[in-house]
Structures are given as C-alpha cells and as structure tokens.
PDB file of N, CA and C in Angstrom:
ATOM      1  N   UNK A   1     -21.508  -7.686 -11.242  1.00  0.00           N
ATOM      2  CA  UNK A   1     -20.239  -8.165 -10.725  1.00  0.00           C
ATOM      3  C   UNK A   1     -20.472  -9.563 -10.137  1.00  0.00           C
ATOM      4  N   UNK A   2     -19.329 -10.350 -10.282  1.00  0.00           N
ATOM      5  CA  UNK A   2     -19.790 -11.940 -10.158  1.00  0.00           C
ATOM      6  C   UNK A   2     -19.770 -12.020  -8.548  1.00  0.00           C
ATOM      7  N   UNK A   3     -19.891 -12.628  -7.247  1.00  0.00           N
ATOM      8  CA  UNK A   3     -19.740 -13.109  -6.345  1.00  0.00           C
ATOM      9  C   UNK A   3     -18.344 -13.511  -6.327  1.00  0.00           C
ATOM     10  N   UNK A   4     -17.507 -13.774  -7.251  1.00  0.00           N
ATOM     11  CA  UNK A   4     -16.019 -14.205  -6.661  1.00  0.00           C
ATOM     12  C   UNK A   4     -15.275 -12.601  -6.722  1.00  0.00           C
ATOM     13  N   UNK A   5     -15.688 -11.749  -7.562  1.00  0.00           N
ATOM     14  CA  UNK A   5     -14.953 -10.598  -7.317  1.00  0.00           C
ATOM     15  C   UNK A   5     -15.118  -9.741  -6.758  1.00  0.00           C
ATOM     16  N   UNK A   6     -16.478  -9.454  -6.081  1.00  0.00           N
ATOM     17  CA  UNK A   6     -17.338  -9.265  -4.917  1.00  0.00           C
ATOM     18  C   UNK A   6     -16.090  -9.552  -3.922  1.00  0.00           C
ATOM     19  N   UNK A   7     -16.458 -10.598  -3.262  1.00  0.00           N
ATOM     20  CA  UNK A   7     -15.373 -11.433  -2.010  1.00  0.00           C
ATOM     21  C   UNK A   7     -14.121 -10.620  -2.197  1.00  0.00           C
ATOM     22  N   UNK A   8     -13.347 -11.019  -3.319  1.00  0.00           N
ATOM     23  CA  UNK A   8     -12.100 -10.498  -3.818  1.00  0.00           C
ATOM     24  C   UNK A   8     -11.976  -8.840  -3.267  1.00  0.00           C
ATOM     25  N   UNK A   9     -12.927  -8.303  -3.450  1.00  0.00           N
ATOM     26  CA  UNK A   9     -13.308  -6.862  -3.218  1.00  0.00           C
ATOM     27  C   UNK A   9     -13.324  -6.682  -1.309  1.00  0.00           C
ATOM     28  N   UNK A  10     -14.201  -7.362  -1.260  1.00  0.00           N
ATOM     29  CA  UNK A  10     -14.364  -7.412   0.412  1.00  0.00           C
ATOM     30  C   UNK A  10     -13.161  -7.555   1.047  1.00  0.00           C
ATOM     31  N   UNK A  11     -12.163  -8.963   0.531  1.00  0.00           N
ATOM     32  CA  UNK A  11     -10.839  -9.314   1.590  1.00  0.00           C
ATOM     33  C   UNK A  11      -9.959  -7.829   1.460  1.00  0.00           C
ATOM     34  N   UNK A  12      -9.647  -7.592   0.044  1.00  0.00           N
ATOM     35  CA  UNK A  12      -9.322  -5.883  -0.111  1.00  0.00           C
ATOM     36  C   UNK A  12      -9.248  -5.236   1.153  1.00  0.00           C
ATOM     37  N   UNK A  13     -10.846  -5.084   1.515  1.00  0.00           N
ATOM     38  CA  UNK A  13     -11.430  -4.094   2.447  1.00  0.00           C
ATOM     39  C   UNK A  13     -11.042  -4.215   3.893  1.00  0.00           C
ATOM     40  N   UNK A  14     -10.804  -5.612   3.915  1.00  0.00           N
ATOM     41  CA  UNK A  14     -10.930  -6.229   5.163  1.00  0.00           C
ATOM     42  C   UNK A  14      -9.220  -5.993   5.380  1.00  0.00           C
ATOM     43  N   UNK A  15      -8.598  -6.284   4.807  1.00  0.00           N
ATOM     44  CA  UNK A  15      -6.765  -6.656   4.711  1.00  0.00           C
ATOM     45  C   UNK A  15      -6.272  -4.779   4.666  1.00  0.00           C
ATOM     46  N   UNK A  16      -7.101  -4.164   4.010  1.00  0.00           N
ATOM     47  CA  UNK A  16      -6.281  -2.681   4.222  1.00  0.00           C
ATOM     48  C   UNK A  16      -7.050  -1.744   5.572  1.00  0.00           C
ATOM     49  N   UNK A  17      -8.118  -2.495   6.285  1.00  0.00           N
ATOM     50  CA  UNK A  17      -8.852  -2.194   7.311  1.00  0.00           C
ATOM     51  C   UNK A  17      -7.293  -2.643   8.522  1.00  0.00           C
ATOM     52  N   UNK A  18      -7.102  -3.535   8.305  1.00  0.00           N
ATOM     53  CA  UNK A  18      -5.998  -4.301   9.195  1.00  0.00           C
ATOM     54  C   UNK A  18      -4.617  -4.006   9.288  1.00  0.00           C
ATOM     55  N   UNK A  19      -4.451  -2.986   8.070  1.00  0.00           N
ATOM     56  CA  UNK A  19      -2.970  -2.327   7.290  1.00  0.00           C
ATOM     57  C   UNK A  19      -3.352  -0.795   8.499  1.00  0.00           C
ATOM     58  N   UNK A  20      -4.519  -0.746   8.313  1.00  0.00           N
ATOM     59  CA  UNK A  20      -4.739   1.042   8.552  1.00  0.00           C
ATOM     60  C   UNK A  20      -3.819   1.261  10.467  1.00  0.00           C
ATOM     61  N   UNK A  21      -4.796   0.086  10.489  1.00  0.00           N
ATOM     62  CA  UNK A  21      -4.891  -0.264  12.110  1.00  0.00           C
ATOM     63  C   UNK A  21      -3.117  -0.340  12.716  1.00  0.00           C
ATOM     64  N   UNK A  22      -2.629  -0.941  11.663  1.00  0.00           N
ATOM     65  CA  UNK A  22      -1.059  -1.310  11.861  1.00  0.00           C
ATOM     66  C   UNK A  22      -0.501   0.246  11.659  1.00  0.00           C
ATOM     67  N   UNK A  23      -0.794   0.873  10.942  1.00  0.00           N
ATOM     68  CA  UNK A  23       0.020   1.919  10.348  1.00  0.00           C
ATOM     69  C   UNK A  23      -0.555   3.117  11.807  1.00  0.00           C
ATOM     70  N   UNK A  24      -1.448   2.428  12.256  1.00  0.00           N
ATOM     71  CA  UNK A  24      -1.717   3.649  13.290  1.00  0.00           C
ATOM     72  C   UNK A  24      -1.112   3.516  14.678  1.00  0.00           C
ATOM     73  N   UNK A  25      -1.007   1.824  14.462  1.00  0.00           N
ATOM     74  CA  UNK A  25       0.043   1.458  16.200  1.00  0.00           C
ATOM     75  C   UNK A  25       1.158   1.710  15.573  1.00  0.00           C
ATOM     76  N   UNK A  26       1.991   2.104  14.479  1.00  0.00           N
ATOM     77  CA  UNK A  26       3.114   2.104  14.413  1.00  0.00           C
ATOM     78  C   UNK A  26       3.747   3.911  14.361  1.00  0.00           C
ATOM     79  N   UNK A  27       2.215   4.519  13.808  1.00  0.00           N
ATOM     80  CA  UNK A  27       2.609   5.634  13.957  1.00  0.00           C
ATOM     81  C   UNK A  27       2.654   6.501  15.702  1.00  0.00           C
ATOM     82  N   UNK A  28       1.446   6.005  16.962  1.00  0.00           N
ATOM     83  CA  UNK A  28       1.079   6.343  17.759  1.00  0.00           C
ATOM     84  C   UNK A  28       2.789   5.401  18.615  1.00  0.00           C
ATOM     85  N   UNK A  29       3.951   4.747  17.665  1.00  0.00           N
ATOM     86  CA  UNK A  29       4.429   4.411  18.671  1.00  0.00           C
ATOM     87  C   UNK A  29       6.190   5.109  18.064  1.00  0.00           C
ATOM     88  N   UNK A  30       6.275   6.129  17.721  1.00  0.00           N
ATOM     89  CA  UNK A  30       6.692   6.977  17.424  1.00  0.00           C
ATOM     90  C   UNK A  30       7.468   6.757  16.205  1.00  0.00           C
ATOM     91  N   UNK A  31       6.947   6.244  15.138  1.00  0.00           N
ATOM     92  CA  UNK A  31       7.732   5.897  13.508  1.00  0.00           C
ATOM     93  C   UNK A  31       6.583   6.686  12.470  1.00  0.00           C
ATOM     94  N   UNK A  32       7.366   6.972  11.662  1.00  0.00           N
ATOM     95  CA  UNK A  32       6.421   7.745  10.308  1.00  0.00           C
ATOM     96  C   UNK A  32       6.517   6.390   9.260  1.00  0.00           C
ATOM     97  N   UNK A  33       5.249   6.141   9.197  1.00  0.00           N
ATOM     98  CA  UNK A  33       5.368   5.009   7.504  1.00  0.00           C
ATOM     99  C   UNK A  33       4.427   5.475   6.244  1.00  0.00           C
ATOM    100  N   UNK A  34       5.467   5.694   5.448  1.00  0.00           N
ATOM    101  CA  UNK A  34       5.433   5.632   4.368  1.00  0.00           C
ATOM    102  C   UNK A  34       4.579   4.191   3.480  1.00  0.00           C
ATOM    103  N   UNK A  35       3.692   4.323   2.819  1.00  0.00           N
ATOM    104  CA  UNK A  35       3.571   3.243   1.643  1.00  0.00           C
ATOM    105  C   UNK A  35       3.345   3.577   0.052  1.00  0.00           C
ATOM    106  N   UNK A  36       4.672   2.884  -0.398  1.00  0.00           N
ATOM    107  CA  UNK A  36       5.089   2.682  -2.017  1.00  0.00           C
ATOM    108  C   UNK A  36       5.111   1.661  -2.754  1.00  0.00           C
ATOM    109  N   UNK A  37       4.500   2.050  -3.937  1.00  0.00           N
ATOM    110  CA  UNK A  37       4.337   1.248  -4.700  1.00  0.00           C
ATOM    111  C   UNK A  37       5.858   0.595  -5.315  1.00  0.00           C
ATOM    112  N   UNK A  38       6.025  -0.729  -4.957  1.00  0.00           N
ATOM    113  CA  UNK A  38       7.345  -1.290  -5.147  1.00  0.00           C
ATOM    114  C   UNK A  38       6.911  -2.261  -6.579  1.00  0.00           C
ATOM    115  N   UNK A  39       5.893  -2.538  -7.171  1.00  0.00           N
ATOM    116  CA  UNK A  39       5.573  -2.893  -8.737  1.00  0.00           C
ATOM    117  C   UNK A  39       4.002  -2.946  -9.031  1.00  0.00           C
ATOM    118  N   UNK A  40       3.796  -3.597 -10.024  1.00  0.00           N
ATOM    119  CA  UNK A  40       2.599  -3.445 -10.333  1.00  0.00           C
ATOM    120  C   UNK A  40       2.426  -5.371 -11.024  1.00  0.00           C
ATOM    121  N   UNK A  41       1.299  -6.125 -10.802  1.00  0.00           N
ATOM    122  CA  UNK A  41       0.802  -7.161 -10.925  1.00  0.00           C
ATOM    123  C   UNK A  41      -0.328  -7.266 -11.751  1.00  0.00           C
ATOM    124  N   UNK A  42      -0.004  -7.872 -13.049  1.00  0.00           N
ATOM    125  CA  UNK A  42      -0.608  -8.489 -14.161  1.00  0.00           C
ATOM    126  C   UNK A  42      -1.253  -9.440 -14.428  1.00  0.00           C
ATOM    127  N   UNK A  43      -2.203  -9.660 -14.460  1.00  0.00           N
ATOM    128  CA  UNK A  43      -2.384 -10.926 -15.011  1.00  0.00           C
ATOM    129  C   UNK A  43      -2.868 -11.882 -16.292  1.00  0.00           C
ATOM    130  N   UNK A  44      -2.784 -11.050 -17.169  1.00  0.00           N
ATOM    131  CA  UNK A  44      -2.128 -10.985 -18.203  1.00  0.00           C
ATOM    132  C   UNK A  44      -3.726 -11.085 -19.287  1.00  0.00           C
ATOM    133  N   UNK A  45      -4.365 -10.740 -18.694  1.00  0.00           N
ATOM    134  CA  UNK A  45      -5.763 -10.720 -19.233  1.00  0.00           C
ATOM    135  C   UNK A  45      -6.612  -8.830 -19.073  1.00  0.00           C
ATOM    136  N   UNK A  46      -5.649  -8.146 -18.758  1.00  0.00           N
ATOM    137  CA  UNK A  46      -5.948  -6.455 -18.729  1.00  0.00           C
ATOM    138  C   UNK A  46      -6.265  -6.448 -17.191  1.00  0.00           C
ATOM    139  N   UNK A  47      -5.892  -7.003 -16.015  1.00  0.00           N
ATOM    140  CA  UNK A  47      -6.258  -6.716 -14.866  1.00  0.00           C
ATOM    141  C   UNK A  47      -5.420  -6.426 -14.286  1.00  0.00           C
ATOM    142  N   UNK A  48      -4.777  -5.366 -13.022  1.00  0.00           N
ATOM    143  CA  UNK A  48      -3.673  -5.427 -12.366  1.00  0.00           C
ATOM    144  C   UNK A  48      -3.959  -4.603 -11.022  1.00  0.00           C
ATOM    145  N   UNK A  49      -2.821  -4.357 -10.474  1.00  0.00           N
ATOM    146  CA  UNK A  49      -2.618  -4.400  -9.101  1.00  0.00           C
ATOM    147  C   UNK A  49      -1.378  -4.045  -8.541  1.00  0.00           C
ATOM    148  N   UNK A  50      -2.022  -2.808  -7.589  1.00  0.00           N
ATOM    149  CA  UNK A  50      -0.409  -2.718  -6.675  1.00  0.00           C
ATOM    150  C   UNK A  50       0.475  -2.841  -5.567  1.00  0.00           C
ATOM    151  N   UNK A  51       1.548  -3.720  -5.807  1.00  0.00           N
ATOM    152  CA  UNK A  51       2.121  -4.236  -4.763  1.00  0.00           C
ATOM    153  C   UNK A  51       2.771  -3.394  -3.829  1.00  0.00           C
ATOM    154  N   UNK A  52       2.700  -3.241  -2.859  1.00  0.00           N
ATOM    155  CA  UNK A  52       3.288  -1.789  -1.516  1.00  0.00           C
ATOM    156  C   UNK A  52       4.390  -2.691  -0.847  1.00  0.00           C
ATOM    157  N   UNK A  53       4.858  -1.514  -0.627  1.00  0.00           N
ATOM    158  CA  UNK A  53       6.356  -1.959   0.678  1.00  0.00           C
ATOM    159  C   UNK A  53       6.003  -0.664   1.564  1.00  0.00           C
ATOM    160  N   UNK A  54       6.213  -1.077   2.356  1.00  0.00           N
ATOM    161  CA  UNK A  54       6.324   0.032   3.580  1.00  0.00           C
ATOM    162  C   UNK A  54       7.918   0.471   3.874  1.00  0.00           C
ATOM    163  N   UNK A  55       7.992   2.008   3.987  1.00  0.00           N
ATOM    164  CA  UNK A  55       8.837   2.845   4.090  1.00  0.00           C
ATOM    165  C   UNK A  55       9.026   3.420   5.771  1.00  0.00           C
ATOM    166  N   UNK A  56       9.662   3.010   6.756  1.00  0.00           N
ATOM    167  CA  UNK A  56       9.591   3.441   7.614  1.00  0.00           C
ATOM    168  C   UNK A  56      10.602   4.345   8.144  1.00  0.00           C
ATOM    169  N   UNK A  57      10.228   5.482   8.377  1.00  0.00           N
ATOM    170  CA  UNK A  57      10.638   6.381   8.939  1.00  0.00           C
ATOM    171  C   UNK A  57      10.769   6.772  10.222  1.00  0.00           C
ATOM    172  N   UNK A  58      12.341   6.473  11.149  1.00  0.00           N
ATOM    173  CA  UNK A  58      12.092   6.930  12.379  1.00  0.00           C
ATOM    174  C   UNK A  58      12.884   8.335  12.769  1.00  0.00           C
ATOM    175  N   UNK A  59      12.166   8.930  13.837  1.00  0.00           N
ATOM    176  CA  UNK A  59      13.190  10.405  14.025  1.00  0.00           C
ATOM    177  C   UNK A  59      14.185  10.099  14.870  1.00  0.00           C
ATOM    178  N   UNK A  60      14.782  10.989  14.851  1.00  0.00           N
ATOM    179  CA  UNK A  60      16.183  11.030  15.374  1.00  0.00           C
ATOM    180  C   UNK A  60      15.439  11.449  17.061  1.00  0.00           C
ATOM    181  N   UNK A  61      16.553  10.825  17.907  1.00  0.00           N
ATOM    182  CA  UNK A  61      16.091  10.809  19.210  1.00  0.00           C
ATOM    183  C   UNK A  61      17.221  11.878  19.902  1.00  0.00           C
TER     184      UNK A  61
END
C-alpha cells in the first residue's frame, strides 16, 4: 500500500475517532443519532465511498 493511501487511511481513523466522540456527547446529552448513508462517491476509476448524514432523534419530553 502506497504512503498516500496509508495517510488517506489514517485521517479515516482519525475523523471517525472525532465522529464517535460527537455521537457520544450528543447521545449522553439526551438525542438518539442515527447515521445513513445519504449516497455513495465514485471516482470513476473502481474506488468509492460513503457519504453519511446524521439522523437525529429526540424524545418526546
């Protein structure tokens, strides 16, 4: 694996390390979130990728 897709791999790691963290202050602050796949990203050489939206769910008070 080359060193640029390496990195590519790491920010991944690093950016859904930072998603997790969010999804846990948002759950510990009383919302349910959901994440869906809202498309999928091509690049037109057989590689792709999926783009998320967050679904948030709050309860009724």
């Amino acid at each position: 694996m080359t060193e640029d897709k390496e990195m590519a791999i790491r920010q991944i790691a690093n950016s859904l390390h930072r998603l997790n963290d969010a999804v846990i202050a948002a759950v510990n602050s009383g919302v349910s979130v959901e994440l869906m796949r809202a498309s999928r990203y091509h690049n037109e050489e057989g590689a792709w990728g999926d783009m998320l939206v967050p679904i948030i769910h709050q309860k009724s008070d």
